[in-house]
PDB file of N, CA and C in Angstrom:
ATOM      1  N   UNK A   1      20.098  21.651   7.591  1.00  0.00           N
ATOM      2  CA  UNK A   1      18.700  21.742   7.951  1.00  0.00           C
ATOM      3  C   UNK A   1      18.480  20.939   9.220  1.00  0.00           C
ATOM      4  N   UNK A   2      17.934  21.691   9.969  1.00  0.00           N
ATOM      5  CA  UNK A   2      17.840  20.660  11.568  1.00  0.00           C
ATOM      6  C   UNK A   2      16.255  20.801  11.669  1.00  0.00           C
ATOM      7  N   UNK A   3      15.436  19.689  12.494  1.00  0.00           N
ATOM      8  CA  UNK A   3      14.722  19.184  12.506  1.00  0.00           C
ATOM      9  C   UNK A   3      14.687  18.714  14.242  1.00  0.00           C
ATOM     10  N   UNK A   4      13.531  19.763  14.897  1.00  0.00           N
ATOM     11  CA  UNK A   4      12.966  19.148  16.363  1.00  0.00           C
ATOM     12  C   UNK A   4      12.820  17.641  16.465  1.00  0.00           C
ATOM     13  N   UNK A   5      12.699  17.426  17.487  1.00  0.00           N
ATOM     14  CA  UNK A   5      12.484  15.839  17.616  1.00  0.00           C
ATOM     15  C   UNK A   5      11.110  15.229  17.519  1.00  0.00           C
ATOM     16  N   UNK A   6      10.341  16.258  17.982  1.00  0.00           N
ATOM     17  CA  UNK A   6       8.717  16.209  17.999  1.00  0.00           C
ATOM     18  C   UNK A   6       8.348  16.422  16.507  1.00  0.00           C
ATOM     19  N   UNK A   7       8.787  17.150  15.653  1.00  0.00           N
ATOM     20  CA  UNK A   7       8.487  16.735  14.728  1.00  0.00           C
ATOM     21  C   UNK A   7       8.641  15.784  13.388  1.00  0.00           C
ATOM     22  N   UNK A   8      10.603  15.103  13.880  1.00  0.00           N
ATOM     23  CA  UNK A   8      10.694  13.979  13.763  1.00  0.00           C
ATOM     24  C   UNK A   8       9.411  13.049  13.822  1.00  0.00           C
ATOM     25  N   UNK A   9       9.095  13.041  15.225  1.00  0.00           N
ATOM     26  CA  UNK A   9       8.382  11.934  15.934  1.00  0.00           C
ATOM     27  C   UNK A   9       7.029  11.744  15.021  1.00  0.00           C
ATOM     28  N   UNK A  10       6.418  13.424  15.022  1.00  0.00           N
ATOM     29  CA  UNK A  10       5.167  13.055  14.054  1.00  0.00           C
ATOM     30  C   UNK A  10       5.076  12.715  12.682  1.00  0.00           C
ATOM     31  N   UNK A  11       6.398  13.072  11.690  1.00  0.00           N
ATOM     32  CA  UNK A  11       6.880  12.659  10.382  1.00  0.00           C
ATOM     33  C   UNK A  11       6.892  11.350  10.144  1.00  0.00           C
ATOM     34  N   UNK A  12       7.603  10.970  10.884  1.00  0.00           N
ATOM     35  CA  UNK A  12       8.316   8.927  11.049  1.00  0.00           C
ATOM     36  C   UNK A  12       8.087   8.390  12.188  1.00  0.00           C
ATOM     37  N   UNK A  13       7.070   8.029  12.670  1.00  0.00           N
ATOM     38  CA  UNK A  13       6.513   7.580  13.956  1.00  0.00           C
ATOM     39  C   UNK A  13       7.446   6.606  14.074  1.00  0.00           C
ATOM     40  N   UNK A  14       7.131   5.700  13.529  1.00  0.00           N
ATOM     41  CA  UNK A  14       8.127   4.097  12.960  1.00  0.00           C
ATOM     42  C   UNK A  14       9.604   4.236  13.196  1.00  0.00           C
ATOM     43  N   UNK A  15       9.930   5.056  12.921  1.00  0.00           N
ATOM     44  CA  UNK A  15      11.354   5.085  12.961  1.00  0.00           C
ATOM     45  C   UNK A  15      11.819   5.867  13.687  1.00  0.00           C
ATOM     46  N   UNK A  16      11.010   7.041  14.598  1.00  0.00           N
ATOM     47  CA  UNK A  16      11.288   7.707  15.939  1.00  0.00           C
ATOM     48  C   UNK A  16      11.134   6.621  16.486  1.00  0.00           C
ATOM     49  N   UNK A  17      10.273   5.447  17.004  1.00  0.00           N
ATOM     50  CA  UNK A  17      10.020   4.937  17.768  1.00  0.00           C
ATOM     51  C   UNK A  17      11.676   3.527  18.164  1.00  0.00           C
ATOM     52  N   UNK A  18      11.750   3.131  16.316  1.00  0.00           N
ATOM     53  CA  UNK A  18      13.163   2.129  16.383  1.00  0.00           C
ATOM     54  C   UNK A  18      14.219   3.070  16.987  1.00  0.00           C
ATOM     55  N   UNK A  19      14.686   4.377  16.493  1.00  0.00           N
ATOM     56  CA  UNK A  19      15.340   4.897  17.302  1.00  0.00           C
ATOM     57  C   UNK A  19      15.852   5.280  18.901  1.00  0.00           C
ATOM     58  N   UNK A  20      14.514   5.477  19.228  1.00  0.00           N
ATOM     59  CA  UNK A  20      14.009   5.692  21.107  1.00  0.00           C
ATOM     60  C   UNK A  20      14.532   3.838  21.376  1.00  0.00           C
ATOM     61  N   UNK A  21      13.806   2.865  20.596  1.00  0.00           N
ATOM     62  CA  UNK A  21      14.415   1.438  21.666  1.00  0.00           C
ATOM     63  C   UNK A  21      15.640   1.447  21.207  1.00  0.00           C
ATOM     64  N   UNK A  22      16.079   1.590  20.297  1.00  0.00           N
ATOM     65  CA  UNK A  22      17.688   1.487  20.201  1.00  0.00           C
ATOM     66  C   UNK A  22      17.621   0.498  19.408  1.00  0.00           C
ATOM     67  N   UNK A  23      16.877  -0.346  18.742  1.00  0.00           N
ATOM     68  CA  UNK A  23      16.957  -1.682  17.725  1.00  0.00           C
ATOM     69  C   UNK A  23      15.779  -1.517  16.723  1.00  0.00           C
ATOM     70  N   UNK A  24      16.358  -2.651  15.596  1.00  0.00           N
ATOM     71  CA  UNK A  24      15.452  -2.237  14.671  1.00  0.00           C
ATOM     72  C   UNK A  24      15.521  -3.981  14.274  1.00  0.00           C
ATOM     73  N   UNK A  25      14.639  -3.990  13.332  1.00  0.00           N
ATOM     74  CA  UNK A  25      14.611  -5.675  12.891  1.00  0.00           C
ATOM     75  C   UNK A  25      14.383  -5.565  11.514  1.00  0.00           C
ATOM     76  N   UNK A  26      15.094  -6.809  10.853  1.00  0.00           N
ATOM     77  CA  UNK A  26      14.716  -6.858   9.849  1.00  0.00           C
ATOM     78  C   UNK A  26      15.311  -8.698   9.602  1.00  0.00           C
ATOM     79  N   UNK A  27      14.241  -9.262   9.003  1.00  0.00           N
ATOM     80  CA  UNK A  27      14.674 -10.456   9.151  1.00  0.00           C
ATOM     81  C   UNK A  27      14.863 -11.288   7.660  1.00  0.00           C
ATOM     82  N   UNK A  28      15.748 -12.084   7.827  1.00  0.00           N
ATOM     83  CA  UNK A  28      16.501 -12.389   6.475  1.00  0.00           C
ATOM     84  C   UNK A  28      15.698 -14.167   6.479  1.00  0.00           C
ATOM     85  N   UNK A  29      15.168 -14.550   5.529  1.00  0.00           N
ATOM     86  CA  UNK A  29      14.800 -15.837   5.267  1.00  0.00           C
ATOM     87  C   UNK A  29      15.471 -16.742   4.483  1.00  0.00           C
ATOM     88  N   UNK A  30      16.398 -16.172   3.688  1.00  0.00           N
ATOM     89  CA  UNK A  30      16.889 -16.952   2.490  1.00  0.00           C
ATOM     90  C   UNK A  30      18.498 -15.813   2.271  1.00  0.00           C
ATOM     91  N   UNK A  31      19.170 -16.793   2.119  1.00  0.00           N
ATOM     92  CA  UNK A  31      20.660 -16.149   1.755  1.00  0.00           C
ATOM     93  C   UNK A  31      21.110 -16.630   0.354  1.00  0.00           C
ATOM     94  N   UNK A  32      21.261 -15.837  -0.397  1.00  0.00           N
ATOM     95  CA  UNK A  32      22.048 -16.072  -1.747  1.00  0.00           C
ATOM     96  C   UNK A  32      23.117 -15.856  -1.979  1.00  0.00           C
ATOM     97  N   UNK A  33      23.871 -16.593  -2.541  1.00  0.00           N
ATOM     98  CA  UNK A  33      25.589 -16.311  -2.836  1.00  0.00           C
ATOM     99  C   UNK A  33      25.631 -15.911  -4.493  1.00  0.00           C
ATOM    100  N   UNK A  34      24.775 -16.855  -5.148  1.00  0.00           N
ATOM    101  CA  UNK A  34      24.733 -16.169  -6.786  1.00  0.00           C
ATOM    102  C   UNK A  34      23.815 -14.988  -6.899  1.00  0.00           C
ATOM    103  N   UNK A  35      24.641 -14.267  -7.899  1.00  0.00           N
ATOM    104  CA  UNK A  35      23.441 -12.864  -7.981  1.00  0.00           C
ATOM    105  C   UNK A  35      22.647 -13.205  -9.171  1.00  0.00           C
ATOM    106  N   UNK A  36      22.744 -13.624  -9.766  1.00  0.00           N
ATOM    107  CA  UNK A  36      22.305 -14.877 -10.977  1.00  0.00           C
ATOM    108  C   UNK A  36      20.849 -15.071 -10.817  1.00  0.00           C
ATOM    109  N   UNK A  37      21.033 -16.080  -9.893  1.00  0.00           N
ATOM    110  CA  UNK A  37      20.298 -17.529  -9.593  1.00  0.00           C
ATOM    111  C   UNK A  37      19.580 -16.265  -8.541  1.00  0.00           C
ATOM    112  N   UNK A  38      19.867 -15.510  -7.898  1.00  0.00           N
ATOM    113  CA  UNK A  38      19.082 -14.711  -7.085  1.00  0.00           C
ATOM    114  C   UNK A  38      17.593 -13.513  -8.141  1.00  0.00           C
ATOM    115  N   UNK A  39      18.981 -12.746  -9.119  1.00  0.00           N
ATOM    116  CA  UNK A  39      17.812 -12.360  -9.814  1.00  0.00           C
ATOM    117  C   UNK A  39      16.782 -13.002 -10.424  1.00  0.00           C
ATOM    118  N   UNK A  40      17.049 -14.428 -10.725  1.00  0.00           N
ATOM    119  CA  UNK A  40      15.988 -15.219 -11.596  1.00  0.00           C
ATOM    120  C   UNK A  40      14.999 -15.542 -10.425  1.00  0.00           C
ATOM    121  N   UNK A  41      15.019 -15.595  -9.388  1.00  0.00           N
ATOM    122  CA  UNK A  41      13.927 -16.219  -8.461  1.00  0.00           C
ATOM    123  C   UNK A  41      13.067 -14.897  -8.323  1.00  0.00           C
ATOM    124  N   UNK A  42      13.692 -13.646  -8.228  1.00  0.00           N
ATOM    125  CA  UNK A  42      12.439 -12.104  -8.325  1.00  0.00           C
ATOM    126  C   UNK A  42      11.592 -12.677  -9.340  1.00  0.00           C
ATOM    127  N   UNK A  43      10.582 -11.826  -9.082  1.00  0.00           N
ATOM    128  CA  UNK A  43       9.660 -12.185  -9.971  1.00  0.00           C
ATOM    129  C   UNK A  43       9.519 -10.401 -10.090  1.00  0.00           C
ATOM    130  N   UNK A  44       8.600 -10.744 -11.640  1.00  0.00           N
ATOM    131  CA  UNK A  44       8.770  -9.110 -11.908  1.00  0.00           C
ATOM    132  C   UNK A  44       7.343  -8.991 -12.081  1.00  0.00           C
ATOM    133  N   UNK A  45       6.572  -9.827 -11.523  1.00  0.00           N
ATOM    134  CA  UNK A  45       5.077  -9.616 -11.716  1.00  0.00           C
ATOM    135  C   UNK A  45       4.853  -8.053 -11.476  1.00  0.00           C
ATOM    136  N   UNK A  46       5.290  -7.504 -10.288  1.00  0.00           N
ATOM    137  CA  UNK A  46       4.770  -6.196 -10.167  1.00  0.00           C
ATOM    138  C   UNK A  46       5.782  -4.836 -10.335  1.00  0.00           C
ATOM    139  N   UNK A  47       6.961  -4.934 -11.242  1.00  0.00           N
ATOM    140  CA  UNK A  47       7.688  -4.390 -11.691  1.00  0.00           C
ATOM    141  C   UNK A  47       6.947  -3.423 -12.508  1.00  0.00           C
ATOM    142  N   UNK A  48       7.313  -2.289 -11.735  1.00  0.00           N
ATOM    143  CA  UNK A  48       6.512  -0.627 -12.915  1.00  0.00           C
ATOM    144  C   UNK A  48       5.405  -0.896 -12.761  1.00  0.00           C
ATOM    145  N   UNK A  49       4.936  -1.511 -11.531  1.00  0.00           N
ATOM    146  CA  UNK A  49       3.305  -1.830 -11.284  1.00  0.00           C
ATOM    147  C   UNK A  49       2.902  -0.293 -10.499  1.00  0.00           C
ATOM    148  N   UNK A  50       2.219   0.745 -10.846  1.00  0.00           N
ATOM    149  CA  UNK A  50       1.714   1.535 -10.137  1.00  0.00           C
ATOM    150  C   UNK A  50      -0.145   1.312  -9.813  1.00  0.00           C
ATOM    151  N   UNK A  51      -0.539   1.226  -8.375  1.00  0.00           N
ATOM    152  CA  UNK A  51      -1.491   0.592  -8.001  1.00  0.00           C
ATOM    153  C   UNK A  51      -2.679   1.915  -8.282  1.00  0.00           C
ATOM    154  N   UNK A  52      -3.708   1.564  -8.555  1.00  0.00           N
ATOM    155  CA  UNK A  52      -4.838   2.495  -8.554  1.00  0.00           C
ATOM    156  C   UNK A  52      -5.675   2.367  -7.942  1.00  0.00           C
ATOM    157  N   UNK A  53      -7.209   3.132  -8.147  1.00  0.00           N
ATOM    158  CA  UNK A  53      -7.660   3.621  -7.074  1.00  0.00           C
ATOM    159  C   UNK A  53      -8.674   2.244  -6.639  1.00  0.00           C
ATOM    160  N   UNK A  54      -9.004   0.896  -7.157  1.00  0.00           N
ATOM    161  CA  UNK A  54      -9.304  -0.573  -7.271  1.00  0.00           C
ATOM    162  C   UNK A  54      -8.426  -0.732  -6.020  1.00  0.00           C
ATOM    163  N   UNK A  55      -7.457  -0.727  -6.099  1.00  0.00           N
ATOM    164  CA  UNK A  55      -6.101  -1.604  -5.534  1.00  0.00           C
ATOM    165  C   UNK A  55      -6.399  -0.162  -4.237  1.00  0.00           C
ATOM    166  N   UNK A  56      -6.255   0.661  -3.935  1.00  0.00           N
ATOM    167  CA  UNK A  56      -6.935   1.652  -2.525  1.00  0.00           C
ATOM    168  C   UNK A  56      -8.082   0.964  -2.071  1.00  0.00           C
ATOM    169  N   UNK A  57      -8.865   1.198  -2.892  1.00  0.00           N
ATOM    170  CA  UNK A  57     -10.229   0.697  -2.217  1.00  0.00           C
ATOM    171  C   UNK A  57     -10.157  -0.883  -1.670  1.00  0.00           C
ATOM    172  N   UNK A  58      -9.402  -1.691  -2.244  1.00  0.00           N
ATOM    173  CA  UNK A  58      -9.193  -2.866  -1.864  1.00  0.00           C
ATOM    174  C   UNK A  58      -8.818  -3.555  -0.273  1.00  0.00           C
ATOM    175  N   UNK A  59      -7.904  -2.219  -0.159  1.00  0.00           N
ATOM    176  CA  UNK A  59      -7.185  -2.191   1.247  1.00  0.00           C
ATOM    177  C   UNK A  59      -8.515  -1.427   2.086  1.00  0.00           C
ATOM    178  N   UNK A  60      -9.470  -0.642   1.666  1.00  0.00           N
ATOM    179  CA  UNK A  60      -9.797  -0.654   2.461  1.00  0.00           C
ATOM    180  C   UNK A  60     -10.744  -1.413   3.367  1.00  0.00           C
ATOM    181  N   UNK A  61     -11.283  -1.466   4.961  1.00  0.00           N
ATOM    182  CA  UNK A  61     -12.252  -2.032   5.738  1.00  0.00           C
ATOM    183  C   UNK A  61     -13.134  -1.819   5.834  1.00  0.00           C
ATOM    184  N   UNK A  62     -13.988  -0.534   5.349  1.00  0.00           N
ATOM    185  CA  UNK A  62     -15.483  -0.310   5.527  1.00  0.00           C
ATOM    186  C   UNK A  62     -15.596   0.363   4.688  1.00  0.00           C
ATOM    187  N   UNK A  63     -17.165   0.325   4.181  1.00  0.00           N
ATOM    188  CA  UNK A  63     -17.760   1.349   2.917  1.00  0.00           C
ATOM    189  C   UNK A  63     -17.105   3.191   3.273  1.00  0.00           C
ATOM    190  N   UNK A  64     -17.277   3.477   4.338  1.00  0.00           N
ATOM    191  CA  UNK A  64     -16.442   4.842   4.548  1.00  0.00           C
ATOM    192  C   UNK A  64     -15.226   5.018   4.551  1.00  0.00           C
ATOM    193  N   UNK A  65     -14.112   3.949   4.296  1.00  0.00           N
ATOM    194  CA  UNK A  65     -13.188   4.276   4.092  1.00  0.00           C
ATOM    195  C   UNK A  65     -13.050   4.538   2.619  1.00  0.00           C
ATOM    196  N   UNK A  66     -13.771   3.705   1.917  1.00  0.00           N
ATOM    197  CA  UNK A  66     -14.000   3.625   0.493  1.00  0.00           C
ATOM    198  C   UNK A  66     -14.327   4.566  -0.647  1.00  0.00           C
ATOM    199  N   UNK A  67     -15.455   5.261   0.312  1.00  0.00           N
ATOM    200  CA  UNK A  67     -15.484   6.404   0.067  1.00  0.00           C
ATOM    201  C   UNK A  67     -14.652   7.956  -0.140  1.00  0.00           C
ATOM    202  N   UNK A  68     -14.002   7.426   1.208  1.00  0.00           N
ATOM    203  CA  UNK A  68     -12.526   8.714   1.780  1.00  0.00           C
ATOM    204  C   UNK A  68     -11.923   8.625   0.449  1.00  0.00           C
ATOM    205  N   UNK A  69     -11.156   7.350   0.138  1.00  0.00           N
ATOM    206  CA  UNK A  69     -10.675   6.939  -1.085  1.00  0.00           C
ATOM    207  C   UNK A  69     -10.889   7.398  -2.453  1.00  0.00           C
ATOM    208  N   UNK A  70     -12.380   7.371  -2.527  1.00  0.00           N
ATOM    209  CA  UNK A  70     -12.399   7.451  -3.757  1.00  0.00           C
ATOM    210  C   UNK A  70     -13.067   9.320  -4.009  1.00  0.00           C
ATOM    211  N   UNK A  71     -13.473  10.022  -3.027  1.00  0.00           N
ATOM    212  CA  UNK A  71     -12.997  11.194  -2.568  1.00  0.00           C
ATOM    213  C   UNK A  71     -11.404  11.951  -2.767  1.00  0.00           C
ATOM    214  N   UNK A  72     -10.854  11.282  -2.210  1.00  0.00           N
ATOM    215  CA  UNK A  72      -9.499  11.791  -2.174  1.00  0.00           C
ATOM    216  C   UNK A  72      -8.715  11.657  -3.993  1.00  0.00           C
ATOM    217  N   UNK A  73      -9.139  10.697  -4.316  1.00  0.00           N
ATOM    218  CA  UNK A  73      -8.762  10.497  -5.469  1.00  0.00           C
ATOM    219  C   UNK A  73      -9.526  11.141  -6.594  1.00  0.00           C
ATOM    220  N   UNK A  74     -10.388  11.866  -6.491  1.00  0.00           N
ATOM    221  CA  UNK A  74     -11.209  12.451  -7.230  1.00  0.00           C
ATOM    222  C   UNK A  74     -10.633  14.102  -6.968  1.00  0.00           C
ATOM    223  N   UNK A  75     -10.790  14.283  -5.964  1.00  0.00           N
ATOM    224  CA  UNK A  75      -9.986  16.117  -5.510  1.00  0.00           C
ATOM    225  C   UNK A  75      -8.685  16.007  -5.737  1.00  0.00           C
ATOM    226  N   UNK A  76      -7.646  15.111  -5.917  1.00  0.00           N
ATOM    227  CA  UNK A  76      -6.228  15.122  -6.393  1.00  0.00           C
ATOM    228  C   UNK A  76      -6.266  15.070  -8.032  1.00  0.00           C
ATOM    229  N   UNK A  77      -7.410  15.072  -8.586  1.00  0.00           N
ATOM    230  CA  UNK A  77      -7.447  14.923 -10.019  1.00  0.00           C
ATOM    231  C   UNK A  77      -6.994  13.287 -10.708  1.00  0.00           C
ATOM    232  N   UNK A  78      -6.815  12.389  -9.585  1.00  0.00           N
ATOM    233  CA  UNK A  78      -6.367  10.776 -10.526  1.00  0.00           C
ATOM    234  C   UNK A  78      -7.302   9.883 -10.887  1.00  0.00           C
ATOM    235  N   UNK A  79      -8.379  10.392 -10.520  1.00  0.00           N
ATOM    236  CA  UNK A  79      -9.445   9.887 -11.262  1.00  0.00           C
ATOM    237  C   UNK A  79     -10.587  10.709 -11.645  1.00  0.00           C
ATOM    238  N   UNK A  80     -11.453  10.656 -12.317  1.00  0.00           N
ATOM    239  CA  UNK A  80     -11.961  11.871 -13.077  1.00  0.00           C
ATOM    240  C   UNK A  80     -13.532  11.748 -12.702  1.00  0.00           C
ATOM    241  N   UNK A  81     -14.686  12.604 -12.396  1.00  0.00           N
ATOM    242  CA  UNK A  81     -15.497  13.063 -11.725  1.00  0.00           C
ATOM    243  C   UNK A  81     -17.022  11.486 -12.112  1.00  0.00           C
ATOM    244  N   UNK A  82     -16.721  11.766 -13.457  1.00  0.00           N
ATOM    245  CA  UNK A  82     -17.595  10.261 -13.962  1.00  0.00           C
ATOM    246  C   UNK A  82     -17.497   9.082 -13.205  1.00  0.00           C
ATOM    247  N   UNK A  83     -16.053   8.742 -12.928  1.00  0.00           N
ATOM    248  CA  UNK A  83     -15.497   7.588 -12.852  1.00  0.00           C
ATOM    249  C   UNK A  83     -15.810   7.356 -10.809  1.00  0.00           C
ATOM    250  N   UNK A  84     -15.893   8.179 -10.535  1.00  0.00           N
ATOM    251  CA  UNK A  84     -15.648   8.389  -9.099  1.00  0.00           C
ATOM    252  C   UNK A  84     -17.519   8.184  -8.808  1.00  0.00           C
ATOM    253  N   UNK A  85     -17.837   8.708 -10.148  1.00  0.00           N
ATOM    254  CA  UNK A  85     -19.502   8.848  -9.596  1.00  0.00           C
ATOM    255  C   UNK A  85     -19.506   7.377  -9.644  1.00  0.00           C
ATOM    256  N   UNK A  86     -19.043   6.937 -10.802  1.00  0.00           N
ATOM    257  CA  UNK A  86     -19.307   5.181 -10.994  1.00  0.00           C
ATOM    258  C   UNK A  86     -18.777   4.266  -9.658  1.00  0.00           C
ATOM    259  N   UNK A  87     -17.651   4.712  -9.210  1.00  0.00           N
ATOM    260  CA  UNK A  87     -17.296   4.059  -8.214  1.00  0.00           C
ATOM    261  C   UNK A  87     -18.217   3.886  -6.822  1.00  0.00           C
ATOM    262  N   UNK A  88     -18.675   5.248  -6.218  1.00  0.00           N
ATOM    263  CA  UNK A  88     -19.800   5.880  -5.249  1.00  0.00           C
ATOM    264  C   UNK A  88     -21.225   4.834  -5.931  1.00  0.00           C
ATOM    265  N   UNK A  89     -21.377   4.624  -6.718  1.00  0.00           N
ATOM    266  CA  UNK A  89     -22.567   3.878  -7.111  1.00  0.00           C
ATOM    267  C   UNK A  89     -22.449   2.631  -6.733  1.00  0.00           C
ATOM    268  N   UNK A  90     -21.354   1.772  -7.394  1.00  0.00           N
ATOM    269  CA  UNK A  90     -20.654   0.463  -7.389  1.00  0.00           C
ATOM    270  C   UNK A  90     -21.110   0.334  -5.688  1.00  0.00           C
ATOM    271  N   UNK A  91     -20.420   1.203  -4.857  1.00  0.00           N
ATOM    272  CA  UNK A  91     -20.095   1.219  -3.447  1.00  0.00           C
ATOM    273  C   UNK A  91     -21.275   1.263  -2.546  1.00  0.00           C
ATOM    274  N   UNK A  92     -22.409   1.995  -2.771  1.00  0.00           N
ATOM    275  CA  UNK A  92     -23.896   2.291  -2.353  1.00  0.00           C
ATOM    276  C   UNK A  92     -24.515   1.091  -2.849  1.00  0.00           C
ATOM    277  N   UNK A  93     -24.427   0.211  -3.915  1.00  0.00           N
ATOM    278  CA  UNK A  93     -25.301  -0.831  -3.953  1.00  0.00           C
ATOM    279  C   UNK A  93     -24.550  -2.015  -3.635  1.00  0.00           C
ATOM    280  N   UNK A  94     -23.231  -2.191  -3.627  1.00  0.00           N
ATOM    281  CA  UNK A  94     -22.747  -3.488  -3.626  1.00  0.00           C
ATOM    282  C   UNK A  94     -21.974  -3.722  -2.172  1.00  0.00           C
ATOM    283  N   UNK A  95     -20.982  -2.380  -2.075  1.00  0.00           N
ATOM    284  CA  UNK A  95     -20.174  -2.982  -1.081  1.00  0.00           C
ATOM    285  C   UNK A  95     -19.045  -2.536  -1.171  1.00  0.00           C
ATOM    286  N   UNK A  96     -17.997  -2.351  -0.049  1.00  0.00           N
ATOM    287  CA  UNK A  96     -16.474  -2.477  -0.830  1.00  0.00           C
ATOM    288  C   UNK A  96     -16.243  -3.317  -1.276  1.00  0.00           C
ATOM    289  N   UNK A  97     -16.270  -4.929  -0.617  1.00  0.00           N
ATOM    290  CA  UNK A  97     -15.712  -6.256  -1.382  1.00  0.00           C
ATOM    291  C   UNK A  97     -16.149  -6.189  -2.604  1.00  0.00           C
ATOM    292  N   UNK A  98     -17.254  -5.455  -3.457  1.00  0.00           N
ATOM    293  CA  UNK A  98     -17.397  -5.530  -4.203  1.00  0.00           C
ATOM    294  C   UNK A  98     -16.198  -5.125  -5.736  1.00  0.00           C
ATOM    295  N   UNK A  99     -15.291  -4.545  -5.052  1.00  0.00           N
ATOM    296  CA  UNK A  99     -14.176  -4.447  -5.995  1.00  0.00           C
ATOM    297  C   UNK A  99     -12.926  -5.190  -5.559  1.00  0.00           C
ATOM    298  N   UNK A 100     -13.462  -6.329  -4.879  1.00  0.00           N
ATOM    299  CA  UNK A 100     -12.393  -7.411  -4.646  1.00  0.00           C
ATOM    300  C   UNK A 100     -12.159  -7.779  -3.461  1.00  0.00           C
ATOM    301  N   UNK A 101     -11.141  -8.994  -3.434  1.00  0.00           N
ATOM    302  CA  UNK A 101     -11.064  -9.086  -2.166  1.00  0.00           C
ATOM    303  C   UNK A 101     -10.137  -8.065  -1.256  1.00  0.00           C
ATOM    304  N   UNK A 102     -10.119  -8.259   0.167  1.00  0.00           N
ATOM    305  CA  UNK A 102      -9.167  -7.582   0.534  1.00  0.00           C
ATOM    306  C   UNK A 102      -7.859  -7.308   0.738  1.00  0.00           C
ATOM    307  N   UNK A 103      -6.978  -6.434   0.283  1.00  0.00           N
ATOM    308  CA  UNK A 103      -5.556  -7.220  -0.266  1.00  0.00           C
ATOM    309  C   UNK A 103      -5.054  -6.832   1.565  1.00  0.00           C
ATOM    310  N   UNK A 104      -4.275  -7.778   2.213  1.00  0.00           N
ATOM    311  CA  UNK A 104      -3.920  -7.406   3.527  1.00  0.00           C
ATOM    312  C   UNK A 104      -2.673  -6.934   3.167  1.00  0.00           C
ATOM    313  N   UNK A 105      -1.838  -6.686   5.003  1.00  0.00           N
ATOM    314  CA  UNK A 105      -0.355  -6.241   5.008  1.00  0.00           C
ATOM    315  C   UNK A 105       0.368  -7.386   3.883  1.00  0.00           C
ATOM    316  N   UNK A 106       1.201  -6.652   3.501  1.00  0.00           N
ATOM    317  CA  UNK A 106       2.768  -7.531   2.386  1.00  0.00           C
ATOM    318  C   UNK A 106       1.928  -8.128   1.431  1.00  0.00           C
ATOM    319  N   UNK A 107       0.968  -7.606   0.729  1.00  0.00           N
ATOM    320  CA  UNK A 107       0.370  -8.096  -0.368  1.00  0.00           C
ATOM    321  C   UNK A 107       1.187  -8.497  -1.761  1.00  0.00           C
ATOM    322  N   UNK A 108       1.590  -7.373  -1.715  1.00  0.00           N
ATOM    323  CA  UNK A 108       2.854  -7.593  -3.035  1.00  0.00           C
ATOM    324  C   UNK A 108       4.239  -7.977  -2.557  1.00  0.00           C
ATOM    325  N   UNK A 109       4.605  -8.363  -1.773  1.00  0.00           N
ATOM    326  CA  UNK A 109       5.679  -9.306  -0.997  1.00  0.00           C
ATOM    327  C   UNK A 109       5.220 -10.859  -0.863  1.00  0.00           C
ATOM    328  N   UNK A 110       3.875 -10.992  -1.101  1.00  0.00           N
ATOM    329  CA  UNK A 110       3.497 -12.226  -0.758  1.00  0.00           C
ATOM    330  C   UNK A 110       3.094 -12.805  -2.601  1.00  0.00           C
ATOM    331  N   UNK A 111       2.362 -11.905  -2.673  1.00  0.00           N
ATOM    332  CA  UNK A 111       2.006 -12.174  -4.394  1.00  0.00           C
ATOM    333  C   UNK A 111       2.964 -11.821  -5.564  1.00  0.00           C
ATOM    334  N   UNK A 112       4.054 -11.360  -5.447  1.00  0.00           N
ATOM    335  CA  UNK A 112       4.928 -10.417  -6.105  1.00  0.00           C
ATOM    336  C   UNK A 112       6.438 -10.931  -6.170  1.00  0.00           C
ATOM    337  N   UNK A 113       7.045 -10.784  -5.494  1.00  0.00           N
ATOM    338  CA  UNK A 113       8.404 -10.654  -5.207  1.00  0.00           C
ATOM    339  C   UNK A 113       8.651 -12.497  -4.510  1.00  0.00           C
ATOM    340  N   UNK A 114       7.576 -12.429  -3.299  1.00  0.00           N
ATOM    341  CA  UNK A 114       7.694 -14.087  -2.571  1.00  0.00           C
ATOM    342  C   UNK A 114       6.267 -14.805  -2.612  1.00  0.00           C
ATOM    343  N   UNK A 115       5.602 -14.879  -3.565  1.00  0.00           N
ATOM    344  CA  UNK A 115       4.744 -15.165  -4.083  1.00  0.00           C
ATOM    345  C   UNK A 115       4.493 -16.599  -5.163  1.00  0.00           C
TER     346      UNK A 115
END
């Protein structure tokens, strides 16, 4: 199966782009020699954690993204027509922050895994 480059490019922006400079990064903080003593420091807080539509809206920055959200999640069927009305309500009187704070980039890298 072959694959244009342009549409590479629009698939994996990110990784057309590491490709085109020729380098990629990834940076190591901590080196372990026991696999032991390594698995015990994971934390499994978010192990089989699948995030919902709280944890979307969370990430998002403005009441219209919030909306998109809880839109999108309502026409994919993962949340159900009641629940979405409840959410759109929540959202019209309160706010997004109103379903929390905002979780930023490496949320669950920071709270989770290196947390």
């Amino acid at each position: 199966m072959g694959i244009d480059k342009e549409r590479f490019r629009r698939m994996f922006p990110h990784l057309a782009k590491e490709m085109d400079n020729g380098k990629s990064e990834i940076r190591f903080t901590a080196v372990r020699t026991d696999v032991s003593l390594g698995e015990k420091a994971v934390s499994d807080k978010f192990t089989g954690y699948n995030p919902d539509v709280i944890d979307f809206l969370r990430r998002c920055e403005t009441n219209d993204q919030a909306l998109e959200i809880i839109n999108y999640c309502e026409r994919r069927g993962e949340i159900t027509s009641e629940y979405a009305r409840q959410l759109r309500d929540q959202l019209k009187a309160r706010g997004v922050r109103s379903f929390g704070s905002k979780k930023e980039e490496d949320y669950y890298f920071k709270h989770g895994i290196y947390g």
